[in-house]
C-alpha atoms as a PDB file:
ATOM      1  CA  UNK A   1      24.001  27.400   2.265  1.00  0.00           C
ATOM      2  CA  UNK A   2      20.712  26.621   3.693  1.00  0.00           C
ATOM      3  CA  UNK A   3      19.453  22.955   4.379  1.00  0.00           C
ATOM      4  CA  UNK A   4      15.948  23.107   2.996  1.00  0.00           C
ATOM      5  CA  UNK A   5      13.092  20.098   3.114  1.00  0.00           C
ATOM      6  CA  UNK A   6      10.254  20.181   1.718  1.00  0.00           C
ATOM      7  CA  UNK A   7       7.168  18.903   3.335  1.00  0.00           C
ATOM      8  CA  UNK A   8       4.812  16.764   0.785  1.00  0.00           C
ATOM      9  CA  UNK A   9       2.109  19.796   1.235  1.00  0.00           C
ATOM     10  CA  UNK A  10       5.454  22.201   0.304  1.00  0.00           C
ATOM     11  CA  UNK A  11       5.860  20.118  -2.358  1.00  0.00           C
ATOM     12  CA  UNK A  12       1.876  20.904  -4.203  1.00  0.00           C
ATOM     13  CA  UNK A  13       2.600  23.998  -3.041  1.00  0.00           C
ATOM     14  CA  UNK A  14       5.753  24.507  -5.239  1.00  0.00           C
ATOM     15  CA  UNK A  15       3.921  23.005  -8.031  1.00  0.00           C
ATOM     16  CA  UNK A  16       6.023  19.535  -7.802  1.00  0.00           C
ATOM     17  CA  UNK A  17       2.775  17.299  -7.141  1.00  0.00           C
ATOM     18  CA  UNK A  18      -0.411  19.132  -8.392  1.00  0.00           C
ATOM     19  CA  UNK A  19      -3.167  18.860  -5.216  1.00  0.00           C
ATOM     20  CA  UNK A  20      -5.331  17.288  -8.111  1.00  0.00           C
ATOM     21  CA  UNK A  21      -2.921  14.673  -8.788  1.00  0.00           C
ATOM     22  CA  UNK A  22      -2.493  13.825  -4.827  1.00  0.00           C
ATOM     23  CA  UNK A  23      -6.084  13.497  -4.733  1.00  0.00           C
ATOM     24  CA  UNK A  24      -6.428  11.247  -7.781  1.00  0.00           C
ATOM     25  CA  UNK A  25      -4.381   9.298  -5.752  1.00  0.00           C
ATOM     26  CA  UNK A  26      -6.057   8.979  -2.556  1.00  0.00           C
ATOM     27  CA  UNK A  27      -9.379   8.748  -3.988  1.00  0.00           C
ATOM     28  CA  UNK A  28      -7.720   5.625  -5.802  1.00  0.00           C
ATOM     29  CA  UNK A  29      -6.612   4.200  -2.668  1.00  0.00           C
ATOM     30  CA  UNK A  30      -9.751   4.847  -0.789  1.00  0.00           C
ATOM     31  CA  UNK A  31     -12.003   3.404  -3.105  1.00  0.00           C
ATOM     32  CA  UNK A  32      -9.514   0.241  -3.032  1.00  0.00           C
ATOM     33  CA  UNK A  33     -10.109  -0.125   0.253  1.00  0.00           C
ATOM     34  CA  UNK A  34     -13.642   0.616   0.501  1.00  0.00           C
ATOM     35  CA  UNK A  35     -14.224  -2.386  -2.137  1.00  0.00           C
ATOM     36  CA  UNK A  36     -11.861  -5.070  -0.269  1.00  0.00           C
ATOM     37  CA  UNK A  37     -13.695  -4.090   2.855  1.00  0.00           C
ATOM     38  CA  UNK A  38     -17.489  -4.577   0.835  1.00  0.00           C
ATOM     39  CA  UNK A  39     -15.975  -7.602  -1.183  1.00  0.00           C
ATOM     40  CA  UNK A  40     -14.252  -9.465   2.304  1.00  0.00           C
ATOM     41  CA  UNK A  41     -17.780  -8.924   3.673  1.00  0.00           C
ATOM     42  CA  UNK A  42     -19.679 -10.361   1.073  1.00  0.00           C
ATOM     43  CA  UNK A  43     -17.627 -13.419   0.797  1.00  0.00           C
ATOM     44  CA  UNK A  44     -17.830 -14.186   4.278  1.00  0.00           C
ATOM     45  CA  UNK A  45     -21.623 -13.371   4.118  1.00  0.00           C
ATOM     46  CA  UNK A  46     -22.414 -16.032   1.428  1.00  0.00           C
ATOM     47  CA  UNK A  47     -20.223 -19.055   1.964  1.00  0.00           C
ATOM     48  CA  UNK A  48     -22.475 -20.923  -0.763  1.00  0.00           C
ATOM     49  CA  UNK A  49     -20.960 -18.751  -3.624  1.00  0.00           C
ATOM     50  CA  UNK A  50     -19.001 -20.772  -6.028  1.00  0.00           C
ATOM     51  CA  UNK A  51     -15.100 -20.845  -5.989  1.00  0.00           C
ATOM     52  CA  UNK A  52     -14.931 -19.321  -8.805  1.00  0.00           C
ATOM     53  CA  UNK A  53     -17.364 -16.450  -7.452  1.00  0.00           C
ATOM     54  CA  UNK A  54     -14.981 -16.190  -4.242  1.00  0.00           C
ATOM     55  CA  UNK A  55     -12.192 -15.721  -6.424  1.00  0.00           C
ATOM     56  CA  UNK A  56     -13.503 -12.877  -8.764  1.00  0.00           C
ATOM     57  CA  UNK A  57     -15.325 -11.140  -5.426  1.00  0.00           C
ATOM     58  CA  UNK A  58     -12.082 -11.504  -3.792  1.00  0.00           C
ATOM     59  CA  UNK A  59      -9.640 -10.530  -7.004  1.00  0.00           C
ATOM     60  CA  UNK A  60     -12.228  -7.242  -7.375  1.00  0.00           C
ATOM     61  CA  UNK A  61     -10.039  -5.003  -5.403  1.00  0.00           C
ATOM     62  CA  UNK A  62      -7.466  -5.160  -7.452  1.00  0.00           C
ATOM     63  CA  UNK A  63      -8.409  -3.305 -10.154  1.00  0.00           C
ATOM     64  CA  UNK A  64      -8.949   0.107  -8.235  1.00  0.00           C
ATOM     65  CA  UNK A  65      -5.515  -0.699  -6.765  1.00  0.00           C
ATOM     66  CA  UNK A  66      -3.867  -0.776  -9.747  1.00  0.00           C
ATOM     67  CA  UNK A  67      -5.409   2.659 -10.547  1.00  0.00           C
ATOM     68  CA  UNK A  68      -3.612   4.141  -7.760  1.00  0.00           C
ATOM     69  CA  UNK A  69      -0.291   2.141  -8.372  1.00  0.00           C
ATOM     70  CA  UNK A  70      -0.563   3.902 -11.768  1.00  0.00           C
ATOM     71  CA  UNK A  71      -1.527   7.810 -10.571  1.00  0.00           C
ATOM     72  CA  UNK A  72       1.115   6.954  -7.942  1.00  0.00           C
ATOM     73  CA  UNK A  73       3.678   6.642 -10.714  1.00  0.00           C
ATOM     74  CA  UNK A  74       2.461   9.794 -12.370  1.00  0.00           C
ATOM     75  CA  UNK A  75       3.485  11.342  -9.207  1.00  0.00           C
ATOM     76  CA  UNK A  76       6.610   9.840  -9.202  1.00  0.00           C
ATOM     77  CA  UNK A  77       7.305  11.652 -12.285  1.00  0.00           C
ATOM     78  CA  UNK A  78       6.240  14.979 -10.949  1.00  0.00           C
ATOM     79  CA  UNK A  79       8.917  14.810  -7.961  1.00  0.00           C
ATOM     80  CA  UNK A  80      12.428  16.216  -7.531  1.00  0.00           C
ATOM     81  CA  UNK A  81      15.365  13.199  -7.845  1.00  0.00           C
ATOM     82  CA  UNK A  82      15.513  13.706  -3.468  1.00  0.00           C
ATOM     83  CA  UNK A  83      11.500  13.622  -3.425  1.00  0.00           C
ATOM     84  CA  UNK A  84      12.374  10.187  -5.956  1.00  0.00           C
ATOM     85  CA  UNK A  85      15.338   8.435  -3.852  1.00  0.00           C
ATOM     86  CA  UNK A  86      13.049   8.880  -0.664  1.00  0.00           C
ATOM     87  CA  UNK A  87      10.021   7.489  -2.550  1.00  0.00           C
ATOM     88  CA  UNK A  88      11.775   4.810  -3.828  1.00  0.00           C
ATOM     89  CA  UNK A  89      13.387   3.645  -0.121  1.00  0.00           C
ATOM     90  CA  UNK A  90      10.607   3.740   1.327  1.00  0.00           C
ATOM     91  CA  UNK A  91       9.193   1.564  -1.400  1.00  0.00           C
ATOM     92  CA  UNK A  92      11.969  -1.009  -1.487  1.00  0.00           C
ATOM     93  CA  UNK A  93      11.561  -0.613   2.652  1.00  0.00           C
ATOM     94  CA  UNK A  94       7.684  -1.386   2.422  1.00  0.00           C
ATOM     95  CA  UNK A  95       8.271  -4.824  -0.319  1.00  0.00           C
ATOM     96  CA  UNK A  96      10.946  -6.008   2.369  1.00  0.00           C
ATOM     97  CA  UNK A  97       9.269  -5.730   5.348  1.00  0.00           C
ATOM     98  CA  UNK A  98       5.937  -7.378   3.427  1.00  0.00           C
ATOM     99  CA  UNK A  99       7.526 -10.403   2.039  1.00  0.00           C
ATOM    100  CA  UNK A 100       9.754 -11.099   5.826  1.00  0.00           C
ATOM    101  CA  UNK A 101       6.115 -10.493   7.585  1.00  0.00           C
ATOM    102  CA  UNK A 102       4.333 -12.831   5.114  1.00  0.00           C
ATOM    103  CA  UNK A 103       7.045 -15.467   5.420  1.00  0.00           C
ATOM    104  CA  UNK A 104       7.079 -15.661   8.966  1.00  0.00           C
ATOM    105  CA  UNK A 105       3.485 -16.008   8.812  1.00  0.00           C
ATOM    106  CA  UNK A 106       3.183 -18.567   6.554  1.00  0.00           C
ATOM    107  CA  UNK A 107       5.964 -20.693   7.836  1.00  0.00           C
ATOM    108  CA  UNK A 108       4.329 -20.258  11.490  1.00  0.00           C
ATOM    109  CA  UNK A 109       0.796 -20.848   9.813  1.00  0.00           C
ATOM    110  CA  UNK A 110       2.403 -24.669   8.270  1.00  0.00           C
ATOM    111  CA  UNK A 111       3.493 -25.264  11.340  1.00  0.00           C
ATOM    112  CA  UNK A 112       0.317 -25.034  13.318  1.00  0.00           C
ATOM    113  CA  UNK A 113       1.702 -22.243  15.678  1.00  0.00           C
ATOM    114  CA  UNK A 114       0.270 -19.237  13.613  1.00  0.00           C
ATOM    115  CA  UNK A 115      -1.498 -16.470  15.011  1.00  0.00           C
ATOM    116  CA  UNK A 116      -5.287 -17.599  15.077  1.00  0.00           C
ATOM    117  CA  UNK A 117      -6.652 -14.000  13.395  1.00  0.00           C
ATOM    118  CA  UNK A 118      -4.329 -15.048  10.172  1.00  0.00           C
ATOM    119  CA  UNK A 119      -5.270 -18.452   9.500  1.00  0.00           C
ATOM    120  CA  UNK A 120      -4.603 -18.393   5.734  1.00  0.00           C
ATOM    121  CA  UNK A 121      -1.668 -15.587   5.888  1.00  0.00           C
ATOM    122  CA  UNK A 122      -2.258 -11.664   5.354  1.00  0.00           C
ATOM    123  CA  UNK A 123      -4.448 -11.851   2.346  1.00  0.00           C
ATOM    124  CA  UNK A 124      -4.622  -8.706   0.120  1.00  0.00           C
ATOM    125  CA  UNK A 125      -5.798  -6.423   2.900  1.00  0.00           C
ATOM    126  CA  UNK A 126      -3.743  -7.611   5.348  1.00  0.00           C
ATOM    127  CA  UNK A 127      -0.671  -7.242   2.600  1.00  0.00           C
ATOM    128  CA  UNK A 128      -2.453  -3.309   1.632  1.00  0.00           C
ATOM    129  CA  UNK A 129      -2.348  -2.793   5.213  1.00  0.00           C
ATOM    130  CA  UNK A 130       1.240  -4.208   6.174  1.00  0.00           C
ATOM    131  CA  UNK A 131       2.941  -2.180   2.974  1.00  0.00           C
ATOM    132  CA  UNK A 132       1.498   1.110   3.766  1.00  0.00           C
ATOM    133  CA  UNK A 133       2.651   0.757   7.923  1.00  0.00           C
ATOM    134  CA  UNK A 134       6.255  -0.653   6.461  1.00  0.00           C
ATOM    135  CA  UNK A 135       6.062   2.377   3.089  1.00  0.00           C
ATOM    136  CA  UNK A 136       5.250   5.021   6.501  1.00  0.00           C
ATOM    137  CA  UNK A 137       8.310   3.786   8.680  1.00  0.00           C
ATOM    138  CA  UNK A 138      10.599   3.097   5.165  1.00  0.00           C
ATOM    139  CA  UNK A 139       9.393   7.141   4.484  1.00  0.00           C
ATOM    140  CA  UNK A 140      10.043   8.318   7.989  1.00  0.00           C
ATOM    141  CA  UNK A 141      13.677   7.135   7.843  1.00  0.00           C
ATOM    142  CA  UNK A 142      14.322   8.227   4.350  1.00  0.00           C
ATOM    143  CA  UNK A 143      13.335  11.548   5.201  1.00  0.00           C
ATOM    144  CA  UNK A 144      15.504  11.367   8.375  1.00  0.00           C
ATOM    145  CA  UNK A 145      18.701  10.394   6.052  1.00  0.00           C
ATOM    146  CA  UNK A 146      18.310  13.235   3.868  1.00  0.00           C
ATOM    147  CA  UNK A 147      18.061  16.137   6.175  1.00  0.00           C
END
């Protein structure tokens, strides 16, 4: 019997994960980022807003991300019970990784030894950012398992 894995493009290929849905996906994510990039500037631009302003410019965001959390459990749905486990590693991998990274930081950061380009911790691009590298590795192994 033949040892078969299937690549993510075999995957839309076989008709597991539409292409439409993948790219519901990434446009989700990408316009996520786009906005915390626009919204970090804009904060930083006008230090006069209110709090409250700060907050809702900051929080902004958020609300394309949970767009793509949600077509990213559509896909989820789509995928094989393998395609699943992997998914789901490399999740659990990715929260991990996140919360020992923030710690760390925070507990260097209250301690006055932090490193000076995180001040005030990660913040939510900094957490976006540190997920997807610890989601890539958590994948990369997962995949390795399963061959």
């Amino acid at each position: 019997m033949e040892n078969k894995t299937h690549s993510y493009s075999d995957m839309c290929a076989l008709g597991t994960i539409s292409f439409k849905q993948m790219m519901k996906s990434l446009v989700w994510l990408a316009v996520t980022c786009a906005l915390y990039v626009v919204m970090f500037w804009l904060v930083k631009r006008h230090p006069e807003w209110s709090p409250g302003w700060r907050v809702v410019a900051t929080l902004t965001p958020l609300l394309p991300g949970v767009f793509y959390l949600l077509s990213l459990l559509r896909s989820f749905r789509a995928m094989d019970e393998l395609q699943r486990r992997i998914q789901l590693e490399a999740w659990v991998f990715a929260l991990a990784g996140t919360v020992v990274v923030t710690a760390v930081l925070n507990v260097l950061n209250e301690n006055g030894i932090g490193p000076a380009a995180y001040p005030h911790g990660l913040q939510i691009g900094g957490v976006y950012m540190t997920m997807y590298v610890f989601w890539s590795l958590g994948f990369a192994i997962s995949r390795l398992r399963y061959r």
